[in-house]
C-alpha atoms as a PDB file:
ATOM      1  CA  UNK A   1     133.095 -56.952 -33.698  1.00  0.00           C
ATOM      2  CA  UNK A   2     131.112 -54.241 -32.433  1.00  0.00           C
ATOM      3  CA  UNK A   3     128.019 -54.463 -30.045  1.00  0.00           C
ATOM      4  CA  UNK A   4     125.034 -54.848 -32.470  1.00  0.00           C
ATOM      5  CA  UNK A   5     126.933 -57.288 -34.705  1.00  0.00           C
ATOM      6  CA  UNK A   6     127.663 -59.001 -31.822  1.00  0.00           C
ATOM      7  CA  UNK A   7     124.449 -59.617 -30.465  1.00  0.00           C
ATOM      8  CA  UNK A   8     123.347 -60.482 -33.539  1.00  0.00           C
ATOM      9  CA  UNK A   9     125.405 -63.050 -34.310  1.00  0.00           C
ATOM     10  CA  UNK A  10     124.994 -64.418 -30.410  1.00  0.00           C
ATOM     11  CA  UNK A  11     121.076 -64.608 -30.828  1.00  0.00           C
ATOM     12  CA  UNK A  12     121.761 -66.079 -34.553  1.00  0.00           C
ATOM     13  CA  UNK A  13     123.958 -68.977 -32.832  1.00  0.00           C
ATOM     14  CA  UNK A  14     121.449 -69.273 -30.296  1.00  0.00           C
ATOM     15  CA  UNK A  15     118.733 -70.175 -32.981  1.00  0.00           C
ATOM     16  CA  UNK A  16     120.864 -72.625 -34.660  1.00  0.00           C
ATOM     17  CA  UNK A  17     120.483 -69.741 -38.128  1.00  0.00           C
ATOM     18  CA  UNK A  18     124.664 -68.937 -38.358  1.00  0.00           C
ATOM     19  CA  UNK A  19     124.957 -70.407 -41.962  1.00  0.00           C
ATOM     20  CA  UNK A  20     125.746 -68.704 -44.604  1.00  0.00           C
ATOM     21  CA  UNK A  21     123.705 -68.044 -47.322  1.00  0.00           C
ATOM     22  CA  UNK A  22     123.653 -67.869 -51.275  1.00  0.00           C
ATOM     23  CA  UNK A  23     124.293 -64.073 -52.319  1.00  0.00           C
ATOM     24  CA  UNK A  24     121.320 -61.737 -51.350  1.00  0.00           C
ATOM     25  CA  UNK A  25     123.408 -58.916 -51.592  1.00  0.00           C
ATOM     26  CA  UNK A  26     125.012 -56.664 -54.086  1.00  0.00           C
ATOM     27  CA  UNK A  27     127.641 -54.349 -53.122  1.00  0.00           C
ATOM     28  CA  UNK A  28     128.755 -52.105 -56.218  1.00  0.00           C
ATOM     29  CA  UNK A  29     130.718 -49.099 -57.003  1.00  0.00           C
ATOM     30  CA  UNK A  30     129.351 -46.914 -58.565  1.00  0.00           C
ATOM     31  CA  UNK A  31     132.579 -44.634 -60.406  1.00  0.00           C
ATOM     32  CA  UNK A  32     130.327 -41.761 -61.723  1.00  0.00           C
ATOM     33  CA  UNK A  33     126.786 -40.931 -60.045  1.00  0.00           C
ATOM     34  CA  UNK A  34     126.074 -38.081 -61.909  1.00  0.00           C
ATOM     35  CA  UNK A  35     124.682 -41.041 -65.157  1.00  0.00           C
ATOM     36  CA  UNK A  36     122.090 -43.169 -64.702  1.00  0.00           C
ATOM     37  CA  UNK A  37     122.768 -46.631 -63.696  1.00  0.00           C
ATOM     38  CA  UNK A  38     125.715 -47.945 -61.421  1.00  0.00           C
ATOM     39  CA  UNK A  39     128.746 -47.288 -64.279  1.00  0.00           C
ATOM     40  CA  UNK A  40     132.142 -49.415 -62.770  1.00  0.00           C
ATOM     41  CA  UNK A  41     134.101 -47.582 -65.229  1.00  0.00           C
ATOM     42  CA  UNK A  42     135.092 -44.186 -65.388  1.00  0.00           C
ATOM     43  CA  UNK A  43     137.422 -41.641 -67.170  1.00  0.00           C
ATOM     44  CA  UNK A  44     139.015 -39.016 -65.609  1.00  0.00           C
ATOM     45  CA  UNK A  45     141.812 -36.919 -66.379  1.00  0.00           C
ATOM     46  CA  UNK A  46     145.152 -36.637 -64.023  1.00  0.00           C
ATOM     47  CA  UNK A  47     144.418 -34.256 -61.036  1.00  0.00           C
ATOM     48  CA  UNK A  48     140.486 -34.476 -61.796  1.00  0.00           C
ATOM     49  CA  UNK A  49     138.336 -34.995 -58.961  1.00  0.00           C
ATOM     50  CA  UNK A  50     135.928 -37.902 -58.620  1.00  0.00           C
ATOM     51  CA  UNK A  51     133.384 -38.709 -56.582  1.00  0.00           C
ATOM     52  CA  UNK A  52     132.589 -42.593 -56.030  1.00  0.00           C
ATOM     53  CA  UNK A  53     129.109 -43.875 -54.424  1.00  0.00           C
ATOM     54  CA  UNK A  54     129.092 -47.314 -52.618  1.00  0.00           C
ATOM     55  CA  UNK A  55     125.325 -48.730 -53.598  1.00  0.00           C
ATOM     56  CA  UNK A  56     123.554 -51.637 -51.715  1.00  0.00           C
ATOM     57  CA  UNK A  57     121.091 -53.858 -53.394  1.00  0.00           C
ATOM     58  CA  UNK A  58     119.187 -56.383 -51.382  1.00  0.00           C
ATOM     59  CA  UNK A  59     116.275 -59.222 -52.122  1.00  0.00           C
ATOM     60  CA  UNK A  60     113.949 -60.340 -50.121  1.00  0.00           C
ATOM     61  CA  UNK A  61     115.550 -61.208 -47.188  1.00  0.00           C
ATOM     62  CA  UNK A  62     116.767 -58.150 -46.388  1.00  0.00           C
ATOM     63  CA  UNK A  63     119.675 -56.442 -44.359  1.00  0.00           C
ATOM     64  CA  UNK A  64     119.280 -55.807 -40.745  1.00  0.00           C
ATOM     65  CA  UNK A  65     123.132 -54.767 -40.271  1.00  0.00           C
ATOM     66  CA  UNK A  66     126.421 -53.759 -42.249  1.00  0.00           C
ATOM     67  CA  UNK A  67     129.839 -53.259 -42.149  1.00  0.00           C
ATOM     68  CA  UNK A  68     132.089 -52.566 -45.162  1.00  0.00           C
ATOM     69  CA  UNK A  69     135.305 -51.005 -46.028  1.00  0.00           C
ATOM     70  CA  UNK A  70     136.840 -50.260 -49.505  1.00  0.00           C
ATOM     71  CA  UNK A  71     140.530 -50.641 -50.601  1.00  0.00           C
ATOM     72  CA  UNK A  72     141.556 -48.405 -53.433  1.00  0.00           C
ATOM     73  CA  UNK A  73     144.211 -48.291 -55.805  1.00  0.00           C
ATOM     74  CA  UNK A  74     146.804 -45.450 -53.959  1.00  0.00           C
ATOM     75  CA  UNK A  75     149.229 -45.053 -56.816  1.00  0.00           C
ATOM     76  CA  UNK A  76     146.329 -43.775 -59.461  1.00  0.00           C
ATOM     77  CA  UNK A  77     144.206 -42.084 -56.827  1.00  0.00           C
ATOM     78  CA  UNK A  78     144.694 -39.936 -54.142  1.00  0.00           C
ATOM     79  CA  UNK A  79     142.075 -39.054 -50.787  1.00  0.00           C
ATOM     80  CA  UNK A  80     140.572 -35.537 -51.173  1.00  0.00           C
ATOM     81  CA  UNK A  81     138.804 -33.802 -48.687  1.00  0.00           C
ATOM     82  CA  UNK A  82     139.238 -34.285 -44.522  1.00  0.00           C
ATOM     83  CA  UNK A  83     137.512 -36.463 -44.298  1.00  0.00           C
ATOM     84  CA  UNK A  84     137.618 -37.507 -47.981  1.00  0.00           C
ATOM     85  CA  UNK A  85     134.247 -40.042 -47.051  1.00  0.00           C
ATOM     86  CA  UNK A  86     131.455 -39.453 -46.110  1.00  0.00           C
ATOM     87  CA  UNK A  87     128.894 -42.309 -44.346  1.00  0.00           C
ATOM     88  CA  UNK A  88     125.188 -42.546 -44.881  1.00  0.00           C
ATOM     89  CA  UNK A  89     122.577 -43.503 -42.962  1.00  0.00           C
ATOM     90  CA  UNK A  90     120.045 -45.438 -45.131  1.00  0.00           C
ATOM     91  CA  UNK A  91     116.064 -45.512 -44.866  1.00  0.00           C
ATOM     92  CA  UNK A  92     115.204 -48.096 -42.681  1.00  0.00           C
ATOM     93  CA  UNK A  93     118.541 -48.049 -40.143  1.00  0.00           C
ATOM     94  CA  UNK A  94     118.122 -46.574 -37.121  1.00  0.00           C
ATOM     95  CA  UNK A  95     121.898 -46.396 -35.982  1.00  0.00           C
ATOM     96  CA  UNK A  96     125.524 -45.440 -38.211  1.00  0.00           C
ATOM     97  CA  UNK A  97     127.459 -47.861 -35.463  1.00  0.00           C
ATOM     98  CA  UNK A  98     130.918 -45.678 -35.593  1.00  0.00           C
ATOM     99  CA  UNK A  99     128.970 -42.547 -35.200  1.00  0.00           C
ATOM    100  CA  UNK A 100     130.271 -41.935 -39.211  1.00  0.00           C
ATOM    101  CA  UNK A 101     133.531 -41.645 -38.535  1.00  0.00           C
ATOM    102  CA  UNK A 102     135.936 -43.228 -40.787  1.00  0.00           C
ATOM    103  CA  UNK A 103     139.476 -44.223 -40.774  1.00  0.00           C
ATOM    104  CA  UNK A 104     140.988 -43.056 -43.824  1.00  0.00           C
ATOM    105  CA  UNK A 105     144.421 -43.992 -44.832  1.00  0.00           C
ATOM    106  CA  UNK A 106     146.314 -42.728 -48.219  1.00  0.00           C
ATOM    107  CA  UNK A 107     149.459 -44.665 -47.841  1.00  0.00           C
ATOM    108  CA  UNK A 108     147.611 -48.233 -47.073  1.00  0.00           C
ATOM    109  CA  UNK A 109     144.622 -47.495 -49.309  1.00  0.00           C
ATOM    110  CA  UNK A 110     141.909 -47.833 -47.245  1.00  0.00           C
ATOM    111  CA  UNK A 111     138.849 -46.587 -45.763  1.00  0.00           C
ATOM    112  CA  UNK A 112     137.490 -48.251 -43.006  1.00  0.00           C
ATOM    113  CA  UNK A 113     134.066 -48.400 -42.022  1.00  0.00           C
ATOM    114  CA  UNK A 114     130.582 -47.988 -43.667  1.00  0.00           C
ATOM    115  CA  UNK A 115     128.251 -49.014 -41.164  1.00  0.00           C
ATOM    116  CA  UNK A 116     124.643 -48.872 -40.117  1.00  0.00           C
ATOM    117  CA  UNK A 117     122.196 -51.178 -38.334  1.00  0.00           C
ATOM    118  CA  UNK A 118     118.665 -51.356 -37.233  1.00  0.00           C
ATOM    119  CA  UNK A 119     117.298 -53.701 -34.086  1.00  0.00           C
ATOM    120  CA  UNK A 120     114.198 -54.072 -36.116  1.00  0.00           C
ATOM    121  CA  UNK A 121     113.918 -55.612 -40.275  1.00  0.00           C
ATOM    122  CA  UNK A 122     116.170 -53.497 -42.245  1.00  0.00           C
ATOM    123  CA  UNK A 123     114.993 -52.822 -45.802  1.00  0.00           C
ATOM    124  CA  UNK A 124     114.531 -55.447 -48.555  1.00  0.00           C
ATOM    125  CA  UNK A 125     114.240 -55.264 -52.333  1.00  0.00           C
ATOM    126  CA  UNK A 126     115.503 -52.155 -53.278  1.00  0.00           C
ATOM    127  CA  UNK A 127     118.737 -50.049 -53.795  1.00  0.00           C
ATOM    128  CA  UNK A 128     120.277 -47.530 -51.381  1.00  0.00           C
ATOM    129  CA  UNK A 129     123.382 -46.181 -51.020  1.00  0.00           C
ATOM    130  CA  UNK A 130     125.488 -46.460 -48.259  1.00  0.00           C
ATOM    131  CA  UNK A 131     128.314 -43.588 -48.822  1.00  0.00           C
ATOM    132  CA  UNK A 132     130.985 -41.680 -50.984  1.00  0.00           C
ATOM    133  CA  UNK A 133     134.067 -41.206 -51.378  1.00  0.00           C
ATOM    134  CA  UNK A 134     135.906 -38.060 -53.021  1.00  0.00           C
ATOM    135  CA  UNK A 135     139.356 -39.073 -54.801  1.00  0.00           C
ATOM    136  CA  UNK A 136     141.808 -37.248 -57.091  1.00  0.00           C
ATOM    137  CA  UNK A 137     143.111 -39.153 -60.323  1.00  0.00           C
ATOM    138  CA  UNK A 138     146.326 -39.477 -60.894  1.00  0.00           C
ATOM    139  CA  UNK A 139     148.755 -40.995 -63.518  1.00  0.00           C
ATOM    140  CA  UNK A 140     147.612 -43.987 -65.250  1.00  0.00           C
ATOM    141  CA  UNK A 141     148.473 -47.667 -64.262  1.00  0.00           C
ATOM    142  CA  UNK A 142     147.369 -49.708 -67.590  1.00  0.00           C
ATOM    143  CA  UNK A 143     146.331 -52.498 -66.019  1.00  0.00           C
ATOM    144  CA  UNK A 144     143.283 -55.124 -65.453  1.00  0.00           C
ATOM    145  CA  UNK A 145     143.232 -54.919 -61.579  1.00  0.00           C
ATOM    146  CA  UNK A 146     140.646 -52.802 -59.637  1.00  0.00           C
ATOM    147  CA  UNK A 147     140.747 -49.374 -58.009  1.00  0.00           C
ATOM    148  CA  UNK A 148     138.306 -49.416 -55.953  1.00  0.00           C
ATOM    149  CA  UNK A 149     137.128 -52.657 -54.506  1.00  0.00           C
ATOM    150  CA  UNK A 150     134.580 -52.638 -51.341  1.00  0.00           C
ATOM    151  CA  UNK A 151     134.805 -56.132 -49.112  1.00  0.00           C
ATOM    152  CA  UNK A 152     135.098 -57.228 -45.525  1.00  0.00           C
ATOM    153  CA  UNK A 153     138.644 -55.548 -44.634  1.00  0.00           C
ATOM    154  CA  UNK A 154     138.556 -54.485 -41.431  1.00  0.00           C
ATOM    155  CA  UNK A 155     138.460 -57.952 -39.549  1.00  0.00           C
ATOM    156  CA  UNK A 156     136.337 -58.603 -36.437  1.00  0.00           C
ATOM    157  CA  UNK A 157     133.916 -55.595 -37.363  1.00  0.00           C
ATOM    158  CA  UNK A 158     132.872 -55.736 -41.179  1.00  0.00           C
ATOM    159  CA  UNK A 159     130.141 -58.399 -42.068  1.00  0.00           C
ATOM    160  CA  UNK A 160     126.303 -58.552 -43.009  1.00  0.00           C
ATOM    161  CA  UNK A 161     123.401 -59.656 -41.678  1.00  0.00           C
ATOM    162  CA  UNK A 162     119.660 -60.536 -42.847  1.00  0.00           C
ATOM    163  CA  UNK A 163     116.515 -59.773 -41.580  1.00  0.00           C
ATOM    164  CA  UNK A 164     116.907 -63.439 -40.011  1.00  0.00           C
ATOM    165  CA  UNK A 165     119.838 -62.774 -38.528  1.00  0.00           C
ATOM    166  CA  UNK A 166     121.755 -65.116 -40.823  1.00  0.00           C
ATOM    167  CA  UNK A 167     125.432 -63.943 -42.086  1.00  0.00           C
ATOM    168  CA  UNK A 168     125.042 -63.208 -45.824  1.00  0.00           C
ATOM    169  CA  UNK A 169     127.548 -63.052 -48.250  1.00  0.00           C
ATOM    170  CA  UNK A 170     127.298 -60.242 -50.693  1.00  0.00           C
ATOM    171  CA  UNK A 171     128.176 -60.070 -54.106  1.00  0.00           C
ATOM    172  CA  UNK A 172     130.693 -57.560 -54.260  1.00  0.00           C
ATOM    173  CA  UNK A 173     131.358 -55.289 -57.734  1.00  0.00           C
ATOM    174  CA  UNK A 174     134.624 -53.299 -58.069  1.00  0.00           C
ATOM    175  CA  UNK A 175     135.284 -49.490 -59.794  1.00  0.00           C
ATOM    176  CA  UNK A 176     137.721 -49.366 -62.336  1.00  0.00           C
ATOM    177  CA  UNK A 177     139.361 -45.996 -63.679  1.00  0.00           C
ATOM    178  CA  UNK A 178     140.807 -45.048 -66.805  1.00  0.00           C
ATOM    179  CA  UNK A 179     142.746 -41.715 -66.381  1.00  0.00           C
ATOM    180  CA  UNK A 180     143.791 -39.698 -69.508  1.00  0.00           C
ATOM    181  CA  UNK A 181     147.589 -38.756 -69.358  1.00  0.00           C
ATOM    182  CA  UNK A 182     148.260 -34.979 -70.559  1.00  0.00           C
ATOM    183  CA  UNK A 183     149.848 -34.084 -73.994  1.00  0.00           C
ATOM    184  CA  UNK A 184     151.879 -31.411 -73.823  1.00  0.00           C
ATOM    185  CA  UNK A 185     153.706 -29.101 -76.619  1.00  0.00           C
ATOM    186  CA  UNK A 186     156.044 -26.676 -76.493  1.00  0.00           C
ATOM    187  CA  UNK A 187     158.339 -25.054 -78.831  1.00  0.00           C
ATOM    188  CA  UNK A 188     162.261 -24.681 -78.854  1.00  0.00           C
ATOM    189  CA  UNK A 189     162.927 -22.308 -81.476  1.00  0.00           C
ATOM    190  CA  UNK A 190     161.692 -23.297 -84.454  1.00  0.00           C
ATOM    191  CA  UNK A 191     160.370 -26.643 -83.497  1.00  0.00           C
ATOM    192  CA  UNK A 192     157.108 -27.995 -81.949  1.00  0.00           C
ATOM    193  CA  UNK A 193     157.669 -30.725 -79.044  1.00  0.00           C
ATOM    194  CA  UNK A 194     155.013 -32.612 -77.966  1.00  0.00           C
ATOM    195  CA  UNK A 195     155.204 -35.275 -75.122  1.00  0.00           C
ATOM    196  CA  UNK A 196     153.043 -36.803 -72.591  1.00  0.00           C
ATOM    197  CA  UNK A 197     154.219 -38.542 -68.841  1.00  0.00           C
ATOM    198  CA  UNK A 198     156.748 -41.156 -69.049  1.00  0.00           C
ATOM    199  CA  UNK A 199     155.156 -42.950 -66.399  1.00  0.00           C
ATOM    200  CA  UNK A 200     152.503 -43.670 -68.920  1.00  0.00           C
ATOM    201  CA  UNK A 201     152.442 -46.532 -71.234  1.00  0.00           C
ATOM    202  CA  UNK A 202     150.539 -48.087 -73.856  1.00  0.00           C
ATOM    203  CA  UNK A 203     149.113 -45.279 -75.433  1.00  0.00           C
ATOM    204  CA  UNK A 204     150.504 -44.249 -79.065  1.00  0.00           C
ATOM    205  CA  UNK A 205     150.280 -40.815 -80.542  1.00  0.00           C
ATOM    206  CA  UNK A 206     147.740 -40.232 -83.386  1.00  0.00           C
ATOM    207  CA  UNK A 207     147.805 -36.743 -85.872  1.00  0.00           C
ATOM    208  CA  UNK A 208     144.626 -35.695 -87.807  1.00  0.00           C
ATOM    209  CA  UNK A 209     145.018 -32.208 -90.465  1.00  0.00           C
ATOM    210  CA  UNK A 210     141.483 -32.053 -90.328  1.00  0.00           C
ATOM    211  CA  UNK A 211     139.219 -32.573 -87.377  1.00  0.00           C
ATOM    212  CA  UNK A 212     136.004 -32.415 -89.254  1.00  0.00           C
ATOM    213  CA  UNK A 213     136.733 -35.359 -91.140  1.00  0.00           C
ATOM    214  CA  UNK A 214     137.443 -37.580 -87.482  1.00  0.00           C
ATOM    215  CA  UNK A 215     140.446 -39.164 -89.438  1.00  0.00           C
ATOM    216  CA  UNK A 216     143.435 -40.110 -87.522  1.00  0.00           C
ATOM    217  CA  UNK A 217     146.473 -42.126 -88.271  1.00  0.00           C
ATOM    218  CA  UNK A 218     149.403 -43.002 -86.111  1.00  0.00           C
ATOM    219  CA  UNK A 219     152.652 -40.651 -85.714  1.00  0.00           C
ATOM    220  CA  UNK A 220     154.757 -41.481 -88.908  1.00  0.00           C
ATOM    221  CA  UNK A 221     158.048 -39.975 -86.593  1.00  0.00           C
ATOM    222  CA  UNK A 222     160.314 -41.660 -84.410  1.00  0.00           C
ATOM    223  CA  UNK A 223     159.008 -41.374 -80.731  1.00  0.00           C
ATOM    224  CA  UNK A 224     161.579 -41.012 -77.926  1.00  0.00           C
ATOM    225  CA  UNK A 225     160.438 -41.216 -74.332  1.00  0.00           C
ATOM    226  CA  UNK A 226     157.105 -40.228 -74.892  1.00  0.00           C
ATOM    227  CA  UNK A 227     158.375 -37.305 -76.784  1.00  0.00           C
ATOM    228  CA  UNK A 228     158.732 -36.201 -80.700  1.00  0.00           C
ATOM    229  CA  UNK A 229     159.985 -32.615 -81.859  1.00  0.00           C
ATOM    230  CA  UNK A 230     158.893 -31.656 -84.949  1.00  0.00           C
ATOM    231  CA  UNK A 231     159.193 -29.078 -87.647  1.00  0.00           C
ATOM    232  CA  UNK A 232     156.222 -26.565 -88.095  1.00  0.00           C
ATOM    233  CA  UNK A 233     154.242 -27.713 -90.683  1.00  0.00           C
ATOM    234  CA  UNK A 234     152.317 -26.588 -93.770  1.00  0.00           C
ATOM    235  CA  UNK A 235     148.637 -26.276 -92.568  1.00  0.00           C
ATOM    236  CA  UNK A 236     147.540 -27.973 -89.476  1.00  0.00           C
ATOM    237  CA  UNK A 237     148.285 -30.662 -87.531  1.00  0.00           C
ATOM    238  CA  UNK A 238     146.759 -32.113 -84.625  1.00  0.00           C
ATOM    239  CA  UNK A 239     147.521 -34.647 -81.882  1.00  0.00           C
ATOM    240  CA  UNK A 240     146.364 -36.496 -79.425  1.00  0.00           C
ATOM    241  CA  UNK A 241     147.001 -39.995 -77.477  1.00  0.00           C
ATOM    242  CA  UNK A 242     144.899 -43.009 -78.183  1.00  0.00           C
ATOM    243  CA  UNK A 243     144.857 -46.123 -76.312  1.00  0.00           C
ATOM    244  CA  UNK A 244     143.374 -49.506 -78.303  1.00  0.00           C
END
C-alpha cells in the first residue's frame, strides 16, 4: 500500500472508522466519450481505434484517496500508444501518488494504477474522470463477458477512501465492445466471392437489390467457412453481415 493510503488507513484504525461502507461510489467505463452520457457499449470495427474514459461519481461523503486498475479483454483489444494510458489528476486532489506512471501489460491485460489523493476533503457529489485509455479493436469474441472492467487489481495498493477516512466500496460498471468483422469480395474469373473472418461467429449474411427500400433477407446459398462464391447477377446485389 503506498504512503498516503497507508496513513490513512492507520489514522482510520486509530479512530475506530475502518468499516466498510454501503456504495458511495461509482466507477464506470465510459466506451465512447465523444456522446453524451457514460455509454458501456460501443461498436467499433477490427483495427479501429478507441479511446475509453474511466469516470468517478461520488455522494456526499466524498473521496479523499484512490487507487484503481482496469483488466481488459486482450484477445479483442490491443494497447495503442506508449504509454497507451494516460492518468488524470482530478479537481480537488492535490497529488497523482505514482507520479502517472502506469504499468501497462498486453499479454496479462492490465493496466495498473489510476491514482490520486488529497490530505485535505476530496470532492463530493459530482462526476470527474480519472483517466483514458487508447485500445485497438480486434476480431470479435461473441460473448456476454466484459472487456473492460475497472476494480481493485493490483493488491496492497488499489482501494478508496472517504472524506472520513472510512474504506468505501465502489460500485464498479464494466465496458463492453461489439466489433464489426470485415466482408470481403473478390472475384475468380467469372464469380463474385464474398467472405468474412473465420474466427468470427454468429453473424449470418443478409443480401438487399435495393438499398432504398432497407429490405434484407438472409443468403438463400450454401455458406462454407464464412465464405459463398457466386455467379454475377442480373442487377444488383448487396451484402452485408447481421448479427440478431
Amino acid at each position: 500500500m503506498n504512503n498516503i493510503l497507508r496513513i490513512l488507513a492507520v489514522a482510520t484504525l486509530a479512530l475506530g472508522l475502518a468499516r466498510p461502507l454501503p456504495a458511495a461510489v461509482t466507477i464506470s467505463v465510459d466506451m465512447d466519450p465523444a456522446t453524451p452520457g457514460i455509454q458501456s457499449n460501443r461498436v467499433a470495427a477490427v483495427g479501429q481505434s478507441i479511446t475509453v474514459d474511466l469516470v468517478m461519481a461520488v455522494g456526499a461523503e466524498g473521496v479523499s484517496s484512490y487507487g484503481l486498475s482496469v483488466n481488459f479483454d486482450n484477445v479483442e483489444l490491443s494497447l495503442n500508444g506508449a504509454p497507451a494510458a494516460t492518468e488524470l489528476l482530478p479537481t480537488g486532489f492535490t497529488y497523482n501518488l505514482n507520479s502517472g506512471a502506469n504499468s501497462e501489460s498486453q499479454p496479462l491485460g492490465q493496466i495498473r494504477t489510476f491514482e490520486a489523493a488529497t490530505l485535505g476533503n476530496g470532492p463530493i457529489n459530482t462526476l470527474f474522470v480519472i483517466g483514458s485509455i487508447t485500445l485497438t479493436a480486434g476480431l470479435p469474441v461473441i460473448d456476454a463477458a466484459a472487456d473492460v472492467t475497472p476494480g481493485f487489481f493490483n493488491i496492497g495498493v488499489d482501494g478508496l477512501f472517504d472524506n472520513a477516512g472510512s474504506t468505501v466500496t465502489p460500485t464498479l460498471v464494466s465496458g463492453y465492445l461489439t466489433t464489426l468483422p470485415m466482408l470481403t469480395i473478390n472475384y475468380a474469373g467469372n464469380a463474385a466471392i464474398v467472405s468474412w473472418p473465420t474466427t468470427v461467429a454468429g453473424w449470418t449474411l443478409q443480401t438487399n437489390r435495393n438499398l432504398v427500400t432497407g429490405t434484407w433477407g438472409a443468403y438463400a446459398g450454401a455458406v462454407v467457412n464464412n465464405r459463398v462464391t457466386n455467379s454475377p447477377p442480373t442487377g444488383n446485389l448487396f451484402y452485408r453481415l447481421f448479427h440478431p
